[in-house]
Protein backbone atom coordinates (compact mmCIF):
# COMPACT_ATOMS: atom_id res chain seq x y z
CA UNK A 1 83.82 34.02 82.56
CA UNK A 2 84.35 36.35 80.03
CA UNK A 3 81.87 38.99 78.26
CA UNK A 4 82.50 37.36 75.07
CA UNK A 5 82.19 33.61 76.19
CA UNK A 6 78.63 35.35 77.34
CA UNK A 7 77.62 36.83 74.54
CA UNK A 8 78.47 33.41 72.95
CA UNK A 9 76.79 31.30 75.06
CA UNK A 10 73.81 33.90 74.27
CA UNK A 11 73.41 32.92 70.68
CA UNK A 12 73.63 29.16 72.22
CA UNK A 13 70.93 29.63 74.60
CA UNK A 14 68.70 31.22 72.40
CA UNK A 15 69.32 27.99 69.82
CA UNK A 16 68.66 25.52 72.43
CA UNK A 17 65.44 27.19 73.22
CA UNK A 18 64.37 27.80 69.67
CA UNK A 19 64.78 23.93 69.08
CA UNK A 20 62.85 23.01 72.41
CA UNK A 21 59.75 24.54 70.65
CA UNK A 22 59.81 28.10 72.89
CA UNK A 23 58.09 30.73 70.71
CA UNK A 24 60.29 33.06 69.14
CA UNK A 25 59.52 36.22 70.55
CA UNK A 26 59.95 34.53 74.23
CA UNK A 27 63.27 32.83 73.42
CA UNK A 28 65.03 35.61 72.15
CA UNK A 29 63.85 37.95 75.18
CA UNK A 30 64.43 35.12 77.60
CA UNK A 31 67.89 34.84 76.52
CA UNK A 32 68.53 38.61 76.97
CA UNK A 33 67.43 38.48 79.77
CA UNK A 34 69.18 35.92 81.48
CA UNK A 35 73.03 36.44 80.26
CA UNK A 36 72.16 40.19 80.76
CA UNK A 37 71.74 39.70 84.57
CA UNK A 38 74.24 37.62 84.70
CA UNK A 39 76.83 40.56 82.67
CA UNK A 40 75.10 43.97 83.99
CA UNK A 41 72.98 42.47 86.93
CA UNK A 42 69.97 44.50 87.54
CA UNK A 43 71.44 47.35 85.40
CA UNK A 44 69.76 45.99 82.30
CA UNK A 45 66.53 46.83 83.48
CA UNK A 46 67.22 50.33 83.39
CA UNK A 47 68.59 50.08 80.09
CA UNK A 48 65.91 47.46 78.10
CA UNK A 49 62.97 49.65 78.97
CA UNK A 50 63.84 52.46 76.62
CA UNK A 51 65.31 50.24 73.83
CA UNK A 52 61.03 48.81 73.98
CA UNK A 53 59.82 52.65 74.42
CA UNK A 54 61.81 53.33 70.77
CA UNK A 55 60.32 50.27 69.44
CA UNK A 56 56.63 50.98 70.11
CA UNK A 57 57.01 54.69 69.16
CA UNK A 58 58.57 54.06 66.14
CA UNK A 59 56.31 56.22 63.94
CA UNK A 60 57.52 54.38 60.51
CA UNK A 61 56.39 50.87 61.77
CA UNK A 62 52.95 52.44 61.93
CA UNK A 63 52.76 51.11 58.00
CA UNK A 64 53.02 47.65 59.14
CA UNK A 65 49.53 47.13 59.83
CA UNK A 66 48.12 49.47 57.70
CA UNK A 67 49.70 47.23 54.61
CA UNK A 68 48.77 43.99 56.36
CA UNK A 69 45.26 45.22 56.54
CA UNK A 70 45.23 46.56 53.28
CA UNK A 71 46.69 43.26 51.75
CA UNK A 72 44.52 40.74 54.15
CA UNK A 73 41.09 42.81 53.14
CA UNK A 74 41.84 42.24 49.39
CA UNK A 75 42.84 38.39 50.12
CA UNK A 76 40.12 37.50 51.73
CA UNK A 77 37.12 39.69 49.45
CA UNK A 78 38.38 37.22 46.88
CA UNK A 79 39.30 39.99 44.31
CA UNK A 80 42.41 37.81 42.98
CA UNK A 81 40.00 35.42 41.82
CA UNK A 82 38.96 37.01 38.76
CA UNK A 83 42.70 38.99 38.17
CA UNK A 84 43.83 34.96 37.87
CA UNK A 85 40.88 34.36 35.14
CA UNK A 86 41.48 36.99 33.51
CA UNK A 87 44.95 36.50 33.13
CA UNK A 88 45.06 32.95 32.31
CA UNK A 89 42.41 33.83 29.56
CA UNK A 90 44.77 36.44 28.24
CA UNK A 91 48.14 34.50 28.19
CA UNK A 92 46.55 31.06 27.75
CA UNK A 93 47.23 30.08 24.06
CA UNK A 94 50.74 29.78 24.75
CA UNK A 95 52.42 26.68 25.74
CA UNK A 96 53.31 27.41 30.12
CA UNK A 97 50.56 30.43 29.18
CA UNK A 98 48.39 29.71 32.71
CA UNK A 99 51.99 29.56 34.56
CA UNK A 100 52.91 32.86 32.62
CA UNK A 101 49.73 34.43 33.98
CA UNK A 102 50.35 32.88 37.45
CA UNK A 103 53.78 34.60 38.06
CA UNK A 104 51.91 38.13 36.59
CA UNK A 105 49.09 37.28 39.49
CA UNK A 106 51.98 36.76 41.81
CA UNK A 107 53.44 39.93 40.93
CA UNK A 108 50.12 42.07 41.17
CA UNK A 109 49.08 40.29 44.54
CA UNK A 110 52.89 40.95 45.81
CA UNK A 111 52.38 44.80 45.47
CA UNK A 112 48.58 44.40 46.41
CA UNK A 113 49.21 42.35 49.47
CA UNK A 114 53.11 41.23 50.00
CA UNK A 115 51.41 38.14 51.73
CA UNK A 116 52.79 34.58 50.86
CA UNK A 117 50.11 32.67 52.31
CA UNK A 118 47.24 34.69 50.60
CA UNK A 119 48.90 34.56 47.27
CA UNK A 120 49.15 30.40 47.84
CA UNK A 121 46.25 29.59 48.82
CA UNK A 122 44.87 31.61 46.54
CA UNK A 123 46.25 30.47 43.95
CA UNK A 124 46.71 26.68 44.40
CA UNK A 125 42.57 26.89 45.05
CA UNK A 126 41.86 28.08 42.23
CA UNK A 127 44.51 27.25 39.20
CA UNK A 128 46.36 23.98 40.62
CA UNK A 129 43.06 21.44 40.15
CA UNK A 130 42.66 22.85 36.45
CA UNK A 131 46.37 22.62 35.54
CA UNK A 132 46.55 19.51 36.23
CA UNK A 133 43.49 18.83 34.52
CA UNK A 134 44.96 20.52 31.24
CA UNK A 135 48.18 18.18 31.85
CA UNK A 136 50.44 20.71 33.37
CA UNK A 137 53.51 18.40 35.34
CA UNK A 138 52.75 18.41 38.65
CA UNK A 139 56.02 19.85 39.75
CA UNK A 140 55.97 22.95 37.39
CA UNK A 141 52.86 23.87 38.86
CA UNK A 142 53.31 23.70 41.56
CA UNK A 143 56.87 25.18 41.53
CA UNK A 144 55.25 27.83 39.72
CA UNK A 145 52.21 28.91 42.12
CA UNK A 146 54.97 28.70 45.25
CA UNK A 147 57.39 30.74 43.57
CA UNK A 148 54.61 33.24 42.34
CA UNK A 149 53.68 33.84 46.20
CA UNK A 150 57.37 34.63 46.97
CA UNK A 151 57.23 37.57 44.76
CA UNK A 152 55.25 39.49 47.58
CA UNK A 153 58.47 39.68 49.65
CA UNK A 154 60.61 41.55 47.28
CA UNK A 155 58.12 43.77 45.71
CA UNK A 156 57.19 46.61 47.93
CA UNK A 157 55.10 47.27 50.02
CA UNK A 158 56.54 44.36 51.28
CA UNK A 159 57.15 43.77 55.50
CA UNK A 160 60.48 42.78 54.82
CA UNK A 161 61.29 45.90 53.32
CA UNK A 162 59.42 48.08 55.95
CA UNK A 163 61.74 46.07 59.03
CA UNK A 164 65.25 45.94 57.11
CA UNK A 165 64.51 49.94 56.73
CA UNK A 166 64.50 49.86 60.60
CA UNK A 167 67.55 47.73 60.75
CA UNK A 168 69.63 49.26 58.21
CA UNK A 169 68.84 53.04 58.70
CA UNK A 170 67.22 54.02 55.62
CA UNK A 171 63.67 55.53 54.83
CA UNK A 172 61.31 52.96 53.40
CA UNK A 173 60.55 55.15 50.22
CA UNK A 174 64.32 54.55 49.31
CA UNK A 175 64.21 50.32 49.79
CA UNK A 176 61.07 50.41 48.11
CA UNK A 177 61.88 51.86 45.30
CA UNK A 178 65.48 50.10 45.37
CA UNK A 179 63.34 46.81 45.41
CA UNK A 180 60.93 47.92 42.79
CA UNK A 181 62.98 46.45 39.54
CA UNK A 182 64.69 43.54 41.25
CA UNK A 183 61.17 42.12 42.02
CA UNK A 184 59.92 42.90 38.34
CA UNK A 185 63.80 41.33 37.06
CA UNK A 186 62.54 38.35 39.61
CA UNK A 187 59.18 37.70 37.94
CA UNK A 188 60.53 37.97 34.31
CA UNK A 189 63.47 35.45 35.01
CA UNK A 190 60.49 33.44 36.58
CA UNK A 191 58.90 34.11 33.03
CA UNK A 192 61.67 32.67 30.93
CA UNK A 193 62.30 29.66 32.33
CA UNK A 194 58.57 28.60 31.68
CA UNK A 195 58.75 29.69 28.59
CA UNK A 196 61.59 28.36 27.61
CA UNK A 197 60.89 25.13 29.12
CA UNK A 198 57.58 25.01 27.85
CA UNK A 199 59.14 25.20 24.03
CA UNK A 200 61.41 22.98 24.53
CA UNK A 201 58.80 20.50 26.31
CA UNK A 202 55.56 21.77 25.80
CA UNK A 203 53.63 18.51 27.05
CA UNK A 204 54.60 19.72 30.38
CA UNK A 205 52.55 22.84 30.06
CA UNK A 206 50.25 22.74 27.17
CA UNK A 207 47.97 25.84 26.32
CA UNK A 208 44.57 26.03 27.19
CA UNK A 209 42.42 24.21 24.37
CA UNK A 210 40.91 26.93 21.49
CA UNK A 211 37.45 25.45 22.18
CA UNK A 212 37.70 27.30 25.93
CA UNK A 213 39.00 30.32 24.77
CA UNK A 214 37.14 30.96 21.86
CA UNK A 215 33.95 31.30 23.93
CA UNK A 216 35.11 34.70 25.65
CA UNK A 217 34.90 37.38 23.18
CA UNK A 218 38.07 39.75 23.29
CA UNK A 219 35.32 42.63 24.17
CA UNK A 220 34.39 40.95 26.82
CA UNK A 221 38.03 39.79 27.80
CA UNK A 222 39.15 43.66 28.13
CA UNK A 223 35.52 44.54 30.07
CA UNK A 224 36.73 41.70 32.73
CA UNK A 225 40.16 43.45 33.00
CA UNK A 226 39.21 46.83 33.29
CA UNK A 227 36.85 45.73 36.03
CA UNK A 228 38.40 43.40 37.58
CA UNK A 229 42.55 43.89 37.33
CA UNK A 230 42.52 47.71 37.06
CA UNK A 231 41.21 48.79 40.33
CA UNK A 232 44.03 46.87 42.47
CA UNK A 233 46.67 48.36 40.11
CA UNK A 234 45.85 51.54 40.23
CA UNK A 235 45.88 51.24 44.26
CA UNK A 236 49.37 50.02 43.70
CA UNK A 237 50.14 53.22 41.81
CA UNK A 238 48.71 55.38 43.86
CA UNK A 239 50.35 54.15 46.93
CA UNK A 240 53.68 53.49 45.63
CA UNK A 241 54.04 56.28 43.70
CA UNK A 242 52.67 58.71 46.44
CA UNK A 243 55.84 56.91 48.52
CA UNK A 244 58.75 57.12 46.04
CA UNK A 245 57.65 60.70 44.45
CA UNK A 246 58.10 61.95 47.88
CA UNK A 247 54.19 63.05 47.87
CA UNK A 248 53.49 61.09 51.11
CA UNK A 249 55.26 59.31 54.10
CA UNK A 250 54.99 55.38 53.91
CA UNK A 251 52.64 55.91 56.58
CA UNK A 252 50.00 58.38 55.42
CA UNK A 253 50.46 55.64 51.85
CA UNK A 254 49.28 52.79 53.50
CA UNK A 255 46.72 54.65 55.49
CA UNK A 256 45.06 55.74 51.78
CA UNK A 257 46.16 52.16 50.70
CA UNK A 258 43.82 50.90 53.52
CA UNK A 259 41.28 53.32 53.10
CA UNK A 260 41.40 52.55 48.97
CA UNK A 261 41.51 48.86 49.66
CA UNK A 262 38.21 49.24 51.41
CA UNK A 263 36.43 51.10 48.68
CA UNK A 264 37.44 48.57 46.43
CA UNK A 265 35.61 46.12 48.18
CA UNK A 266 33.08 47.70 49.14
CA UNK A 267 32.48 48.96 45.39
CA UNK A 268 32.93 44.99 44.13
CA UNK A 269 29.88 44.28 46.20
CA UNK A 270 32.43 42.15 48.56
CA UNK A 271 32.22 43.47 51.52
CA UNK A 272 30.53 42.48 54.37
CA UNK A 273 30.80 42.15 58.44
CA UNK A 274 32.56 38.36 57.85
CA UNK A 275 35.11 39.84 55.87
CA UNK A 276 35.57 43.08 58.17
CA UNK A 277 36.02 40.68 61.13
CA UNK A 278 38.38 38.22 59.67
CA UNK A 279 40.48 40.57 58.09
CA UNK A 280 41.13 42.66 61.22
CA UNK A 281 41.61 39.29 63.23
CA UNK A 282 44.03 38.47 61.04
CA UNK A 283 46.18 41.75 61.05
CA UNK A 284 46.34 42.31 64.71
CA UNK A 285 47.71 38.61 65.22
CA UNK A 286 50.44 39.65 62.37
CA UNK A 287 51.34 42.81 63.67
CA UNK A 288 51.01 41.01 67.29
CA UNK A 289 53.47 38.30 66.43
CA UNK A 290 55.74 41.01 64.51
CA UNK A 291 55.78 43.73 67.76
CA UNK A 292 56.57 40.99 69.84
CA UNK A 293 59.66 39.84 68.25
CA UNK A 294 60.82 43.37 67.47
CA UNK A 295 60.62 43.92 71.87
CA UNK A 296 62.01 40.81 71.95
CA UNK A 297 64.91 41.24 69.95
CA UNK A 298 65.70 44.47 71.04
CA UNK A 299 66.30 42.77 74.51
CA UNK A 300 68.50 40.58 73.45
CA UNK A 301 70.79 42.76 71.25
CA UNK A 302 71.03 45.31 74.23
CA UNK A 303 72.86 42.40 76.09
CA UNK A 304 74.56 41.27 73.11
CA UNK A 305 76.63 44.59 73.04
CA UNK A 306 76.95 45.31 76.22
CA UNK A 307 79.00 41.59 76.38
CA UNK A 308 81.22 42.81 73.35
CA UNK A 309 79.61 40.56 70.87
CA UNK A 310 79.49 42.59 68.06
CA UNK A 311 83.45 42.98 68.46
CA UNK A 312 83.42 39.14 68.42
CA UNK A 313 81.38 39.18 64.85
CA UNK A 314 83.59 41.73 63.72
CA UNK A 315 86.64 39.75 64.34
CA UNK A 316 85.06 36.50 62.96
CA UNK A 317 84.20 38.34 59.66
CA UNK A 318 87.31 39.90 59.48
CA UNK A 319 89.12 36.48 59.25
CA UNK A 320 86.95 35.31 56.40
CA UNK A 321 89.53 35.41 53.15
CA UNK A 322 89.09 37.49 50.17
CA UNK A 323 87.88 40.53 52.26
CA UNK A 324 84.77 42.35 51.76
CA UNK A 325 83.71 40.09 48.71
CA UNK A 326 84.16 37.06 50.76
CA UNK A 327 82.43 38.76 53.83
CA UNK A 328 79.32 39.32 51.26
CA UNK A 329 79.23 36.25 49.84
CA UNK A 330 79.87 34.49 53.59
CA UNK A 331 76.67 36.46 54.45
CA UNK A 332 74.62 34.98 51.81
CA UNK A 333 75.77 31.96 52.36
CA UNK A 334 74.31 31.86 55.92
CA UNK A 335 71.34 33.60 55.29
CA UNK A 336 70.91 30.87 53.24
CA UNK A 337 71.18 27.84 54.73
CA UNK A 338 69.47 29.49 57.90
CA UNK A 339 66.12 29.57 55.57
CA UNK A 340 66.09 26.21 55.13
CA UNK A 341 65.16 25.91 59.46
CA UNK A 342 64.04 29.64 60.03
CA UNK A 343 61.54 32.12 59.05
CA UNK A 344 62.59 35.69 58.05
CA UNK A 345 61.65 38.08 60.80
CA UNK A 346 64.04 35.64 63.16
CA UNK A 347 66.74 36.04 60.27
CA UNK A 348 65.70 39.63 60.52
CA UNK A 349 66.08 40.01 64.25
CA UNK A 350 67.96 37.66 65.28
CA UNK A 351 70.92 37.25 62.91
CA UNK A 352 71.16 40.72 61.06
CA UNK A 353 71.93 42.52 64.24
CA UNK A 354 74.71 40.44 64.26
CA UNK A 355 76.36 40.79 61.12
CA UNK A 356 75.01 44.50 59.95
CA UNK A 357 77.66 46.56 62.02
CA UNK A 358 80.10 45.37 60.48
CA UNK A 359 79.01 46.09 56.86
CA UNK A 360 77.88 49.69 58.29
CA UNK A 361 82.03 50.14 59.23
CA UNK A 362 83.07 48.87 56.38
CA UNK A 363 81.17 51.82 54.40
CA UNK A 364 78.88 49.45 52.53
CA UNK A 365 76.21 50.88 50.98
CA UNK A 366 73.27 49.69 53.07
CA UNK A 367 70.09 50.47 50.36
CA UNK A 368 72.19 47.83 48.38
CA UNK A 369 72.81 45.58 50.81
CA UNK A 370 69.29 45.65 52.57
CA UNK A 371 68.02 44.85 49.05
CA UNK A 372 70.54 42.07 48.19
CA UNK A 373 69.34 40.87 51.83
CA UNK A 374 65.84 40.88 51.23
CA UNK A 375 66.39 38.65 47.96
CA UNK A 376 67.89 36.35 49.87
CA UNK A 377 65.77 36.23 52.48
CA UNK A 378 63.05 35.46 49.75
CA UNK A 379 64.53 32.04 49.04
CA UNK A 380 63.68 30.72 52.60
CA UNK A 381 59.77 30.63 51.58
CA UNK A 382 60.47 27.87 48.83
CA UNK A 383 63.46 26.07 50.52
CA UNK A 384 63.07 22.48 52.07
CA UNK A 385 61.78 21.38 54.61
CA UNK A 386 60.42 24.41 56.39
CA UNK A 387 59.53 26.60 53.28
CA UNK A 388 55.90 28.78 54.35
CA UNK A 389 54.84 28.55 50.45
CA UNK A 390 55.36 24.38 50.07
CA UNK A 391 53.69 24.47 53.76
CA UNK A 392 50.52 26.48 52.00
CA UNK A 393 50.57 24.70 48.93
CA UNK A 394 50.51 20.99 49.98
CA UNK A 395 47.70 22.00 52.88
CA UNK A 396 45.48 22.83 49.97
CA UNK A 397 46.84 20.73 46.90
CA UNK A 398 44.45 17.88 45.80
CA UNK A 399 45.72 14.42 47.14
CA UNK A 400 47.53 13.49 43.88
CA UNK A 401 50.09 15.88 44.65
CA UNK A 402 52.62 14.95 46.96
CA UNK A 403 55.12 16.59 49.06
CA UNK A 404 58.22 15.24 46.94
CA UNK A 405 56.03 16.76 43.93
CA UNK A 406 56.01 19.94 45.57
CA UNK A 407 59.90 19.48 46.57
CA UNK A 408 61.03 18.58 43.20
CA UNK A 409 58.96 21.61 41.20
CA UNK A 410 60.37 24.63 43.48
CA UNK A 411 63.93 23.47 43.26
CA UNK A 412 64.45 24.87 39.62
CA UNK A 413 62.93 28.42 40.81
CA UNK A 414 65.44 28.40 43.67
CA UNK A 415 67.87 28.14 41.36
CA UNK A 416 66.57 30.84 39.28
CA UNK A 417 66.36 32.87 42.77
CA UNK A 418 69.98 32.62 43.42
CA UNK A 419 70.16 33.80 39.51
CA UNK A 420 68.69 36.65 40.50
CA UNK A 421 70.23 36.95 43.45
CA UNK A 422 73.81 36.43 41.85
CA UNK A 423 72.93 39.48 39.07
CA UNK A 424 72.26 41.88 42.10
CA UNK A 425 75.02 41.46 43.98
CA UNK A 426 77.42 41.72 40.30
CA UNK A 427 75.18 44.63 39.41
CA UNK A 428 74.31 47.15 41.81
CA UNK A 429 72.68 49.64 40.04
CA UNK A 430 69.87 47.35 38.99
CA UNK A 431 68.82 48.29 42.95
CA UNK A 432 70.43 51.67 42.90
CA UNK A 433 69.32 53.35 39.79
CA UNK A 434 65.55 53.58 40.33
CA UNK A 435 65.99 55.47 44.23
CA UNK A 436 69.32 57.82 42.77
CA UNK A 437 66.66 59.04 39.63
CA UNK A 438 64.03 59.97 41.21
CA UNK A 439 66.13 62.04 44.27
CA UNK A 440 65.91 58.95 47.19
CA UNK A 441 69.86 58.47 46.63
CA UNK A 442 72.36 61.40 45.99
């Protein structure tokens, strides 16, 4: 048997058992391991150990749970509760005004957090019984609250920037700021088609009624938002700019994000030992869950080269017509349909390795790429039938709603993702311009 019937039969076994309901981490290492003794013998050993050494000494990955813990401690101290009052006060006398101030939320609690679940949950628990109170459709809002917690995986600090800057090569500074306008271009499209939809049928999303908003006083409106919206922004400033004005590493950033996170809370009156003990449950079972795919992965893409698989990828993409175009655009396409049955850190892992090689001798640049990626990879959160954010949303939605609701409002917003996702692959410098002007990109 050859190396390359192997290295195939690799990528099968890992399949098979992903589908028998083996945790990731362990099926990926699993199948490493076994086609790896059965190509090097007990020479792999010698060689996986150090691939794990560079994985847990990878000083950059440090960020991951310092921005999980920063994101999970504002979650769960309930500070998004009154940015999402606030906002649907501010933007509520227009027609789709709550699902205008919904996407902003998702936006803010993207950079605050970058987690879907928290952003969900969130949301649905607080906006989703009292849209459909004010006779908001029930697909459009919940569309709109799904596709708001998306937002958090484009818009740094986001973990899917932080691992494809492992993958790809690049600092995270650069993908961060590379992903800072196509998350904002994400939101506004988000924006329009409410809007617009709203004008054109505005008993799907009427405003809120005067009589509600007339009893907040604008004074008292901007006293809410300085309190309660400006703190987490200016933590978003502060750490993101300290990252892409080269004043600190995306380390010592989410160490001060943490740390600022924490006053925040504690200054809100939030804080207490529940909260402490929940959120730092929460991010070592994250970070847990993320280590152990990265060991696992590195296991199994070890073997994968040593059996000549990425010369096997290379060939396959090389046969795709219309040449590096239709290599991109066969990329996407997979990527794709693999979020419809797979979460992204497999994708990540598991696929990426795969494919990225080729790309890298091909010349591409990878800051665009890794970004393009990462918009893509945002898609498999709202995508049927294994979608995280219609998974959050129906375990919380009130029992009106039901799961073909849910289906039926996030299929428009996929369709604006892949509009999105269409205008940064045809325009490159809406990722590239931000890094190359402020020095990340020569």
């Amino acid at each position: 048997m050859t190396n390359e019937t192997l290295a195939a039969l690799e990528v099968l076994g890992f399949v098979v058992l992903l589908l028998a309901g083996i945790p990731v981490g362990f099926a990926i290492a699993a199948a490493g391991i076994v086609f790896g003794l059965l190509g090097f013998g007990h020479n792999l050993f010698s060689l996986v150990p150090l691939q794990i050494y560079g994985v847990a000494t990878n000083y950059t990955l440090l960020a991951v749970p310092l921005f999980v813990f920063m994101g999970v401690l504002l979650e769960k101290s309930r500070i998004a509760e009154e940015m999402l009052d606030v906002m649907g006060l501010m933007a509520g006398k227009l027609p789709g005004g709550m699902s205008v101030g919904i996407i902003v939320i998702g936006i803010l609690m993207g950079a605050a957090t970058g987690i879907v679940g928290a952003t969900v949950v969130t949301v649905s628990l607080l906006s989703l019984p009292t849209l459909l109170k004010r006779g908001y459709h029930k697909g459009l809002a919940c569309g709109t609250i799904c596709a708001s917690g998306t937002l958090g995986q484009i818009i740094p600090p986001s973990l899917i920037l932080i691992l494809l800057a492992d993958l790809v090569g690049e600092s995270i500074g650069t993908l961060f700021a590379a992903a800072l306008i196509p998350g904002v271009m994400l939101g506004t499209l988000y924006i329009v088609y409410i809007l617009v939809l709203a004008r054109i049928r505005p008993d799907l999303a009427p405003p809120i009624p005067f009589e509600e908003r007339s009893g907040v006083t604008r004074r008292e409106l901007t006293l809410r938002a300085v309190k309660g919206v400006a703190p987490p922004i200016l933590l978003i400033v502060a750490v993101l700019g300290s990252i892409m004005g080269g004043i600190a590493a995306p380390t010592e950033a989410a160490s001060m994000g943490a740390l600022g996170a924490l006053l925040i809370v504690l200054f809100s009156g939030k804080f207490n030992l529940q909260v402490l003990r929940g959120t730092m449950r929460s991010t070592l079972n994250v970070n847990a869950m993320i280590m152990l795919i990265l060991f696992g992965s590195r296991t199994f893409s070890v073997t994968f080269r040593g059996l000549n698989g990425d010369e096997l990828i290379d060939r396959l993409l090389s046969a795709i017509p219309g040449g590096f175009w239709g290599t991109i655009v066969f990329l996407m396409g997979v990527l794709f349909l693999l979020g419809f049955f797979m979460e992204w850190i497999e994708i990540c892992y598991i696929v990426l390795p795969l494919f990225l090689p080729f790309f890298v001798h091909q010349h591409t640049n990878m800051v665009w790429l890794a970004t393009v990626i990462c918009a893509n990879l945002q898609t498999s959160f709202l995508t049927p039938p294994f979608g995280w954010a219609l998974f959050f949303i129906k375990g919380v939605a009130p029992p009106e709603v039901t799961t073909g609701d849910i289906y039926r409002g996030v299929i428009p917003f996929i369709g604006v993702q892949l509009v999105g996702l269409a205008l940064l692959m045809a325009f490159p410098q809406i990722s590239l311009w931000l890094p190359t002007a402020i020095g990340w990109i020569k």
